[in-house]
PDB file of N, CA and C in Angstrom:
ATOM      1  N   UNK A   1     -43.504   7.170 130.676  1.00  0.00           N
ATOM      2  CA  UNK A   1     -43.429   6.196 129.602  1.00  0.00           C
ATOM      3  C   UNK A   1     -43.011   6.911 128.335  1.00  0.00           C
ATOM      4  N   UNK A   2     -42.641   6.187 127.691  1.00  0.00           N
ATOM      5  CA  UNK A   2     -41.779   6.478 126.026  1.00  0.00           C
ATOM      6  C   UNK A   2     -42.822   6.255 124.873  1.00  0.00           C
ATOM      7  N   UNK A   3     -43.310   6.785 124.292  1.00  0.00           N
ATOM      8  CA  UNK A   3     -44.066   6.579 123.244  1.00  0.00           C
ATOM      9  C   UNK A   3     -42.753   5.441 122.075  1.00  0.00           C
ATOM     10  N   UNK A   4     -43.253   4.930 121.653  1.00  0.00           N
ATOM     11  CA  UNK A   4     -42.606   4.094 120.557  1.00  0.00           C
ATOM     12  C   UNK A   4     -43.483   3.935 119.133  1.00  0.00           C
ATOM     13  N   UNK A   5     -42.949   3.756 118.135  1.00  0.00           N
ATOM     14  CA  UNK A   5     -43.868   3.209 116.541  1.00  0.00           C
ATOM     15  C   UNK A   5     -43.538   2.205 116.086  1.00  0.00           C
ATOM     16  N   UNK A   6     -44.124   1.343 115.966  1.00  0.00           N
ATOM     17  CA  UNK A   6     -44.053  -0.142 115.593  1.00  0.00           C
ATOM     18  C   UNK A   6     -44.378  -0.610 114.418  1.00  0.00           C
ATOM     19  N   UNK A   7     -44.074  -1.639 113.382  1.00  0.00           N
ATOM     20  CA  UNK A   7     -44.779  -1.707 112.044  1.00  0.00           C
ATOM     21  C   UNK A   7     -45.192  -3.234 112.244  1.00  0.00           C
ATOM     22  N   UNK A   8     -46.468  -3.036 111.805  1.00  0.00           N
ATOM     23  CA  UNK A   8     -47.190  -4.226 112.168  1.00  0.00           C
ATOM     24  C   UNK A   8     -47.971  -4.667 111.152  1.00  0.00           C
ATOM     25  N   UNK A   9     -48.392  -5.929 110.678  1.00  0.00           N
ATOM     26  CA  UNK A   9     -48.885  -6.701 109.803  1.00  0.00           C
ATOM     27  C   UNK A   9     -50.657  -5.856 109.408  1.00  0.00           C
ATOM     28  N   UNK A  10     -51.261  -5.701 108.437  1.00  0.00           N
ATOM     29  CA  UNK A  10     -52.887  -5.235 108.807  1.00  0.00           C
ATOM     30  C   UNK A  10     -53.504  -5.779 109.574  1.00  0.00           C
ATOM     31  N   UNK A  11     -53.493  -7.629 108.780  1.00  0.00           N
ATOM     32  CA  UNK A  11     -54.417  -8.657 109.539  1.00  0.00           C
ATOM     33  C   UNK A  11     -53.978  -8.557 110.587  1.00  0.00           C
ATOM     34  N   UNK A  12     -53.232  -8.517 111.244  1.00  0.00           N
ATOM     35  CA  UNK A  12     -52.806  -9.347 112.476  1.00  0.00           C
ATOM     36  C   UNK A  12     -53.025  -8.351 113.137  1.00  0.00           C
ATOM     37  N   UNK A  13     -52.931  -6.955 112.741  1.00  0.00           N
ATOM     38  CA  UNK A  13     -53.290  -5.467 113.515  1.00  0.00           C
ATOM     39  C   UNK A  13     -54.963  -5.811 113.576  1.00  0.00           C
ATOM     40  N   UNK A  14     -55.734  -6.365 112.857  1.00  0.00           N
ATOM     41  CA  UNK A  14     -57.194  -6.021 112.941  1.00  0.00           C
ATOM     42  C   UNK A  14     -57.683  -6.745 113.868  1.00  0.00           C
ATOM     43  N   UNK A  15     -56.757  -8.373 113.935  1.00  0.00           N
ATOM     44  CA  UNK A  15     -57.184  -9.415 114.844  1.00  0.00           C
ATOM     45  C   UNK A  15     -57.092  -8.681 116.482  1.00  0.00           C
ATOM     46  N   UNK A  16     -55.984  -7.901 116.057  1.00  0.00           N
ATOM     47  CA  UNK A  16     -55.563  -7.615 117.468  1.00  0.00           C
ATOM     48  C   UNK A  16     -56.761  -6.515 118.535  1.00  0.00           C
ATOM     49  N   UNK A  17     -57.323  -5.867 117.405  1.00  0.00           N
ATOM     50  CA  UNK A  17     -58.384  -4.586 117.782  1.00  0.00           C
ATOM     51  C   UNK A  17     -59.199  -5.402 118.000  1.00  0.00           C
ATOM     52  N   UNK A  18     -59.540  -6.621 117.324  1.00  0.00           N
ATOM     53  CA  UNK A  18     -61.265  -7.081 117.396  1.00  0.00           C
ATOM     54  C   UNK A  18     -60.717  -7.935 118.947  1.00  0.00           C
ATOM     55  N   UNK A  19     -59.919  -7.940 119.409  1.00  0.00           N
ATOM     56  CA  UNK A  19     -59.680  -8.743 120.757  1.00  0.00           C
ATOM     57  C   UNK A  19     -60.393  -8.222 121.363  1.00  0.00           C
ATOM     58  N   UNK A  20     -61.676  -8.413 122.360  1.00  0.00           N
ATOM     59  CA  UNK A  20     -62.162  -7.893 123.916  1.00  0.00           C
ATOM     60  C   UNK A  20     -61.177  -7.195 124.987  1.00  0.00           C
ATOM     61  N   UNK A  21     -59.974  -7.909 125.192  1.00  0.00           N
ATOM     62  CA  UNK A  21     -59.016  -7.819 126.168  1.00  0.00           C
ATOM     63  C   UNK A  21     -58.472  -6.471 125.546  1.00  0.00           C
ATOM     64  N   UNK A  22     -57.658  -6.223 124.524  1.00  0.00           N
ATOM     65  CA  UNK A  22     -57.459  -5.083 123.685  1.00  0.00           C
ATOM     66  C   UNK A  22     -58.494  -3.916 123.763  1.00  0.00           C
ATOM     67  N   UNK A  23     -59.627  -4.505 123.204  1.00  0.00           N
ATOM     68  CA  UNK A  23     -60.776  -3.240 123.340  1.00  0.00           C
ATOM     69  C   UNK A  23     -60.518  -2.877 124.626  1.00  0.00           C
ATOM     70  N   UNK A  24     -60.909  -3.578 125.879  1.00  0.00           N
ATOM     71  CA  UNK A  24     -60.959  -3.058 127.343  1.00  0.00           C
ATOM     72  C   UNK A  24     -59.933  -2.219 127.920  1.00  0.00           C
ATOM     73  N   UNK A  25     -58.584  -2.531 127.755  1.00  0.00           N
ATOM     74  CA  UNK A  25     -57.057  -2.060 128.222  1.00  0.00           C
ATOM     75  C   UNK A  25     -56.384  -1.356 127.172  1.00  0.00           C
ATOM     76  N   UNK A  26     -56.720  -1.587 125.864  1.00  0.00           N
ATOM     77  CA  UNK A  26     -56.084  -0.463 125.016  1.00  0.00           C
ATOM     78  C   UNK A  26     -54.780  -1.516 124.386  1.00  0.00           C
ATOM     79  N   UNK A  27     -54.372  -0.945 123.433  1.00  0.00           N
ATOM     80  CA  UNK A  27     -53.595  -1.720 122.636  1.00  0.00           C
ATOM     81  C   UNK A  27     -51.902  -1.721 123.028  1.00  0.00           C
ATOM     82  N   UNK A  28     -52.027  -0.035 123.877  1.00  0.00           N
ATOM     83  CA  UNK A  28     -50.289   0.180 124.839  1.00  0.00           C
ATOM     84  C   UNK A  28     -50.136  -1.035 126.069  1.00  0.00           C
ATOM     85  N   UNK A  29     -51.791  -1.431 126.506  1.00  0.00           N
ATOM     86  CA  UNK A  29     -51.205  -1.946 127.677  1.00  0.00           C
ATOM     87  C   UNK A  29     -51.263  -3.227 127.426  1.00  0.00           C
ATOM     88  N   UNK A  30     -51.615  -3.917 126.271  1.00  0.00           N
ATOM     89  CA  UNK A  30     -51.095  -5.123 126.020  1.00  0.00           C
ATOM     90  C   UNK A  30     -50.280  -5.811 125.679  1.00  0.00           C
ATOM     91  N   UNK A  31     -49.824  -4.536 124.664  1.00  0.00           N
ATOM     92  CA  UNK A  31     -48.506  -4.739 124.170  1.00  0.00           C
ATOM     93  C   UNK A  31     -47.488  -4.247 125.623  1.00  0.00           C
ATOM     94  N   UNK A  32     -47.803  -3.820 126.257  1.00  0.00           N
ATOM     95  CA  UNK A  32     -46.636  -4.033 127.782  1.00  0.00           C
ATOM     96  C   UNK A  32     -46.643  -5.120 128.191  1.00  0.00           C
ATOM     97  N   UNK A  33     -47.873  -5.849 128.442  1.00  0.00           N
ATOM     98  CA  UNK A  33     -47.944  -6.671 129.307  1.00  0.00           C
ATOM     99  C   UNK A  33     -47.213  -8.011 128.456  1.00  0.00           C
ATOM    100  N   UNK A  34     -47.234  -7.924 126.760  1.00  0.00           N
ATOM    101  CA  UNK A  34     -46.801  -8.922 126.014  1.00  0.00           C
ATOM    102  C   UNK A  34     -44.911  -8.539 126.456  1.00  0.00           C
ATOM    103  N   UNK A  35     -45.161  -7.890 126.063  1.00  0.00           N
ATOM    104  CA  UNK A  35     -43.440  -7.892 126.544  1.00  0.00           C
ATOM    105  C   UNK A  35     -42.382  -7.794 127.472  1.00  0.00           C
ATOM    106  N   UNK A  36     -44.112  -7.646 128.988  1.00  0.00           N
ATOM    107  CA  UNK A  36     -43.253  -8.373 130.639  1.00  0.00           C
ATOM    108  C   UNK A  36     -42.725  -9.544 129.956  1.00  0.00           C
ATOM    109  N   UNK A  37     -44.086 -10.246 129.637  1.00  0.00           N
ATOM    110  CA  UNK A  37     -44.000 -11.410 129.636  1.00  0.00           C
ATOM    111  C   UNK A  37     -42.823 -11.989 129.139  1.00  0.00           C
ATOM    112  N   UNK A  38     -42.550 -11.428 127.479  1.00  0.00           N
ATOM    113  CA  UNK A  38     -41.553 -11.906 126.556  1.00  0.00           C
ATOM    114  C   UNK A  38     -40.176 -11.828 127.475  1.00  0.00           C
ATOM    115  N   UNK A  39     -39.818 -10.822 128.317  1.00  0.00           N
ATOM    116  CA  UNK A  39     -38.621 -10.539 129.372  1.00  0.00           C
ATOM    117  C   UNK A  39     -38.127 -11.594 130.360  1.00  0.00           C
ATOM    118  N   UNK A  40     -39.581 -11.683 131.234  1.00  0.00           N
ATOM    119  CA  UNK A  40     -39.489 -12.400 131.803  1.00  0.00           C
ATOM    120  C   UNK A  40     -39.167 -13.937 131.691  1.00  0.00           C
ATOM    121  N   UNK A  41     -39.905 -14.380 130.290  1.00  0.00           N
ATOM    122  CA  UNK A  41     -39.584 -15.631 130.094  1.00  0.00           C
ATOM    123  C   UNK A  41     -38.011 -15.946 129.693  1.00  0.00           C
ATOM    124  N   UNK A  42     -37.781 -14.659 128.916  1.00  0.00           N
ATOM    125  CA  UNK A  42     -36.668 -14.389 128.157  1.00  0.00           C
ATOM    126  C   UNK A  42     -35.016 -15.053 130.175  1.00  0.00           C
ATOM    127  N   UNK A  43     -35.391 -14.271 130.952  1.00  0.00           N
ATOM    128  CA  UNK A  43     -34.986 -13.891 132.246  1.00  0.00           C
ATOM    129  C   UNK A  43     -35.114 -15.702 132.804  1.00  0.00           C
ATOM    130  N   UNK A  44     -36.010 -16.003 132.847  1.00  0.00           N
ATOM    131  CA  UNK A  44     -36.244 -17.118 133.568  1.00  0.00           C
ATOM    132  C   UNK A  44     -35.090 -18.468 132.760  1.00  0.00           C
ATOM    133  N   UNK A  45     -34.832 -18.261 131.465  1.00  0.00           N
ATOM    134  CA  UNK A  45     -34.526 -18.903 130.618  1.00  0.00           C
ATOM    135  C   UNK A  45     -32.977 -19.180 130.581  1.00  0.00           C
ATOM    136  N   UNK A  46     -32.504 -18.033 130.855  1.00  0.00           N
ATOM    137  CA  UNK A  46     -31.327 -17.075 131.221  1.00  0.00           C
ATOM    138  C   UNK A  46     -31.091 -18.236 132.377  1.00  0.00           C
ATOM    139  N   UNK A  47     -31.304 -18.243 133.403  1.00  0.00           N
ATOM    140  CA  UNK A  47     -31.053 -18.670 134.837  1.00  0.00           C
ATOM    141  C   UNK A  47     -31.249 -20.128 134.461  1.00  0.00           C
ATOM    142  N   UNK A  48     -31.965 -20.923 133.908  1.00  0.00           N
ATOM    143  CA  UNK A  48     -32.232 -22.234 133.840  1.00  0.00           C
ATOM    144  C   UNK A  48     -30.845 -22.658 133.128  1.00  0.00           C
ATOM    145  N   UNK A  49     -30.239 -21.991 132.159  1.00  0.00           N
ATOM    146  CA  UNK A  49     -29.365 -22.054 131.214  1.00  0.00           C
ATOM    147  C   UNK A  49     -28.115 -22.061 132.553  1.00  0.00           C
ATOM    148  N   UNK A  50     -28.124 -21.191 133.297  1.00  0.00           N
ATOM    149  CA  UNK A  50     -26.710 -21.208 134.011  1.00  0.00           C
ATOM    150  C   UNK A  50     -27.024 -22.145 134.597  1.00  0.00           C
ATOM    151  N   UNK A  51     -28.251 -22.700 135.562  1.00  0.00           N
ATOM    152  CA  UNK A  51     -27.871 -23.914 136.229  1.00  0.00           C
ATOM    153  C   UNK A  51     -27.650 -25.884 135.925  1.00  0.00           C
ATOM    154  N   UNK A  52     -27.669 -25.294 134.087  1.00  0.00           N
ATOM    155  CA  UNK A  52     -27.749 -26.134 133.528  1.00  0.00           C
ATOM    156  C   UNK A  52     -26.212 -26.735 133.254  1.00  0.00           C
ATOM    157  N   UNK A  53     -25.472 -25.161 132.974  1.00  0.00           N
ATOM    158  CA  UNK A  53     -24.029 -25.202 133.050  1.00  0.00           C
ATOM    159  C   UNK A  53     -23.202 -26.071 134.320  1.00  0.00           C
ATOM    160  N   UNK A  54     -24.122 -25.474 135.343  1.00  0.00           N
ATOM    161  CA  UNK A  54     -23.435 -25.362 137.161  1.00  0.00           C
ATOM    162  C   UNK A  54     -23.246 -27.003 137.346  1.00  0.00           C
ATOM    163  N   UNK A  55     -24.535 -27.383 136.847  1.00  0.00           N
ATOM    164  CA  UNK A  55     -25.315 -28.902 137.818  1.00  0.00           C
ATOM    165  C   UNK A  55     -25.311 -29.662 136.897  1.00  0.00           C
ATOM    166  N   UNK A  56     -25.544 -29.568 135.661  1.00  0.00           N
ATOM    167  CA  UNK A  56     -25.980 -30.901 134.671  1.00  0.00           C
ATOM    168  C   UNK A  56     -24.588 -31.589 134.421  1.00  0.00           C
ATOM    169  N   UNK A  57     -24.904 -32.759 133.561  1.00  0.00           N
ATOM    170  CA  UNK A  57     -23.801 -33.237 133.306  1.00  0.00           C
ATOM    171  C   UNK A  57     -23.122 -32.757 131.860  1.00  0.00           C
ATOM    172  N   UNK A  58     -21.943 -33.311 132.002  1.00  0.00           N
ATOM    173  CA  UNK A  58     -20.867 -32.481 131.051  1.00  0.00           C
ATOM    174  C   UNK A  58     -20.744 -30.704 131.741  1.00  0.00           C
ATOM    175  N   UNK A  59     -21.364 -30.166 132.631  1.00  0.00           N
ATOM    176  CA  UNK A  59     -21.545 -29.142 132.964  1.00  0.00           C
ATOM    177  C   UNK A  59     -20.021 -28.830 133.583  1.00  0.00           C
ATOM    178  N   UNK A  60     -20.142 -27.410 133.433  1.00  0.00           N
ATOM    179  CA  UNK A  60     -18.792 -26.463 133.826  1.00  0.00           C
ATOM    180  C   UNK A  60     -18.955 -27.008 135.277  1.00  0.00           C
ATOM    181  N   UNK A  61     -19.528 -27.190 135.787  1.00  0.00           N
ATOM    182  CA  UNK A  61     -18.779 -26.666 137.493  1.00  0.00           C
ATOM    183  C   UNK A  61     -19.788 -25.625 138.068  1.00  0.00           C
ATOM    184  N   UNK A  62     -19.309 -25.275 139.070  1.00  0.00           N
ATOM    185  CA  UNK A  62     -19.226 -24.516 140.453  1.00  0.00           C
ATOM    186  C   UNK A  62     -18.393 -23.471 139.805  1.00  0.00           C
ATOM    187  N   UNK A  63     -17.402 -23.859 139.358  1.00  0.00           N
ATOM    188  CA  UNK A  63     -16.242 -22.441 138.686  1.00  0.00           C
ATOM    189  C   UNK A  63     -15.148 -23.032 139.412  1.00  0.00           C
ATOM    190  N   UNK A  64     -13.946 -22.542 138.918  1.00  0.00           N
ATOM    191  CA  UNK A  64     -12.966 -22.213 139.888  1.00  0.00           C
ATOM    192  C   UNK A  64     -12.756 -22.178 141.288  1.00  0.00           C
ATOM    193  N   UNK A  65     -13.420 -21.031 141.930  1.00  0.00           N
ATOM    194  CA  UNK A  65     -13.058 -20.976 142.928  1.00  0.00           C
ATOM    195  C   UNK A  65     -13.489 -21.862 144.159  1.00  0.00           C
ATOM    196  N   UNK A  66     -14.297 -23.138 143.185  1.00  0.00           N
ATOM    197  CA  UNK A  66     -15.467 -24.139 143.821  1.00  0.00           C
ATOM    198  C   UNK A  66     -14.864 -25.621 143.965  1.00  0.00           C
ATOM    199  N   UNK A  67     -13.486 -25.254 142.811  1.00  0.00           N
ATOM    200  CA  UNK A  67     -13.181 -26.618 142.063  1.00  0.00           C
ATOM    201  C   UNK A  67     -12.183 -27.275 143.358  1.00  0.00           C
ATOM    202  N   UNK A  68     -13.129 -28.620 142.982  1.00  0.00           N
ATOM    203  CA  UNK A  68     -12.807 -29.973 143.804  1.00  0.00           C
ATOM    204  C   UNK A  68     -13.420 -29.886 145.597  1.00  0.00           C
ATOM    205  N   UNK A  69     -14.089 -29.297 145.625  1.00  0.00           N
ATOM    206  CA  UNK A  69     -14.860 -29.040 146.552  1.00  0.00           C
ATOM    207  C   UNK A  69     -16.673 -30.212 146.440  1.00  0.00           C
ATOM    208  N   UNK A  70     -16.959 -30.831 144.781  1.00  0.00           N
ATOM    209  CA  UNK A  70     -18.082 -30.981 144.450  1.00  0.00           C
ATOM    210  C   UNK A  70     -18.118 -32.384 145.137  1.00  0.00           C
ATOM    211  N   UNK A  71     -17.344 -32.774 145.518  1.00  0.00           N
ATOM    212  CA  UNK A  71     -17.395 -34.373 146.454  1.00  0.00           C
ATOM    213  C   UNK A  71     -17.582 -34.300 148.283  1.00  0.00           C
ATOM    214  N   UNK A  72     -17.278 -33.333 148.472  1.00  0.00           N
ATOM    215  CA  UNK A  72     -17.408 -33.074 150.139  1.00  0.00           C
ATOM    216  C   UNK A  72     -18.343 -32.805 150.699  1.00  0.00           C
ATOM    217  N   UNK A  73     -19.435 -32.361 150.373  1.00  0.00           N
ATOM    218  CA  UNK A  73     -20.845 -32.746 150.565  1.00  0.00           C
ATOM    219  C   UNK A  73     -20.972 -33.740 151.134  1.00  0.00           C
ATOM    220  N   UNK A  74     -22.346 -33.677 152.195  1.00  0.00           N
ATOM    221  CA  UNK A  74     -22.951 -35.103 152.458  1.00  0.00           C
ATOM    222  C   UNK A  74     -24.340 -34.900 152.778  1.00  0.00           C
ATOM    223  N   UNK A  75     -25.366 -35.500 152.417  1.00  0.00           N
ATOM    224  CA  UNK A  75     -26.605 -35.749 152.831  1.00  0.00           C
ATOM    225  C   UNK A  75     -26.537 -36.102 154.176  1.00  0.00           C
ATOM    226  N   UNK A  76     -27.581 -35.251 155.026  1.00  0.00           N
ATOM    227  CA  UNK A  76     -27.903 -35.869 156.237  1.00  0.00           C
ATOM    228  C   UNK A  76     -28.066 -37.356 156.655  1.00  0.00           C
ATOM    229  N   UNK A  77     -27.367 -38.020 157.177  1.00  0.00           N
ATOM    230  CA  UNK A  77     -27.904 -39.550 157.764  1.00  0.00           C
ATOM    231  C   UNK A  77     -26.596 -40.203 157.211  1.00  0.00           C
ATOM    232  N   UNK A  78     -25.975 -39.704 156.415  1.00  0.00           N
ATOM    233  CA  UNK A  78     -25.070 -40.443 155.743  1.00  0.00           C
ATOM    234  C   UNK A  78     -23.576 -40.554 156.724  1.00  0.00           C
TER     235      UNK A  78
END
């Protein structure tokens, strides 16, 4: 791991120490775990966005190499 220095607010530094969860795990591993998180959501957000492009309406497409292909489909039974 990389040590890093961060500049951080007092209050919001003091709130953060008087946390239980903080006291227990330490202030490195929360701040990791805050910024899986921030990634991940960041990641998940990312992907919702392309299939928003793919599938929604007014949406790009499939792409190119897809185009006019989006009608030939069929649901089973049909």
């Amino acid at each position: 791991m990389k040590p890093i220095q961060i500049m951080m607010d007092e209050e919001m530094l003091n709130e953060l120490d008087a946390d239980e969860e903080v006291r227990r795990l330490g202030r490195s591993a929360v701040f990791r775990k805050i910024v899986a998180d921030y990634i991940e959501k960041r990641h998940r957000a990312a992907i919702s966005n392309l299939y928003r492009q793919a599938y929604g309406k007014n949406g790009g497409g499939l792409g190119k190499e897809f185009e006019g292909w989006e009608s030939e489909g069929q649901w089973p039974g049909e």
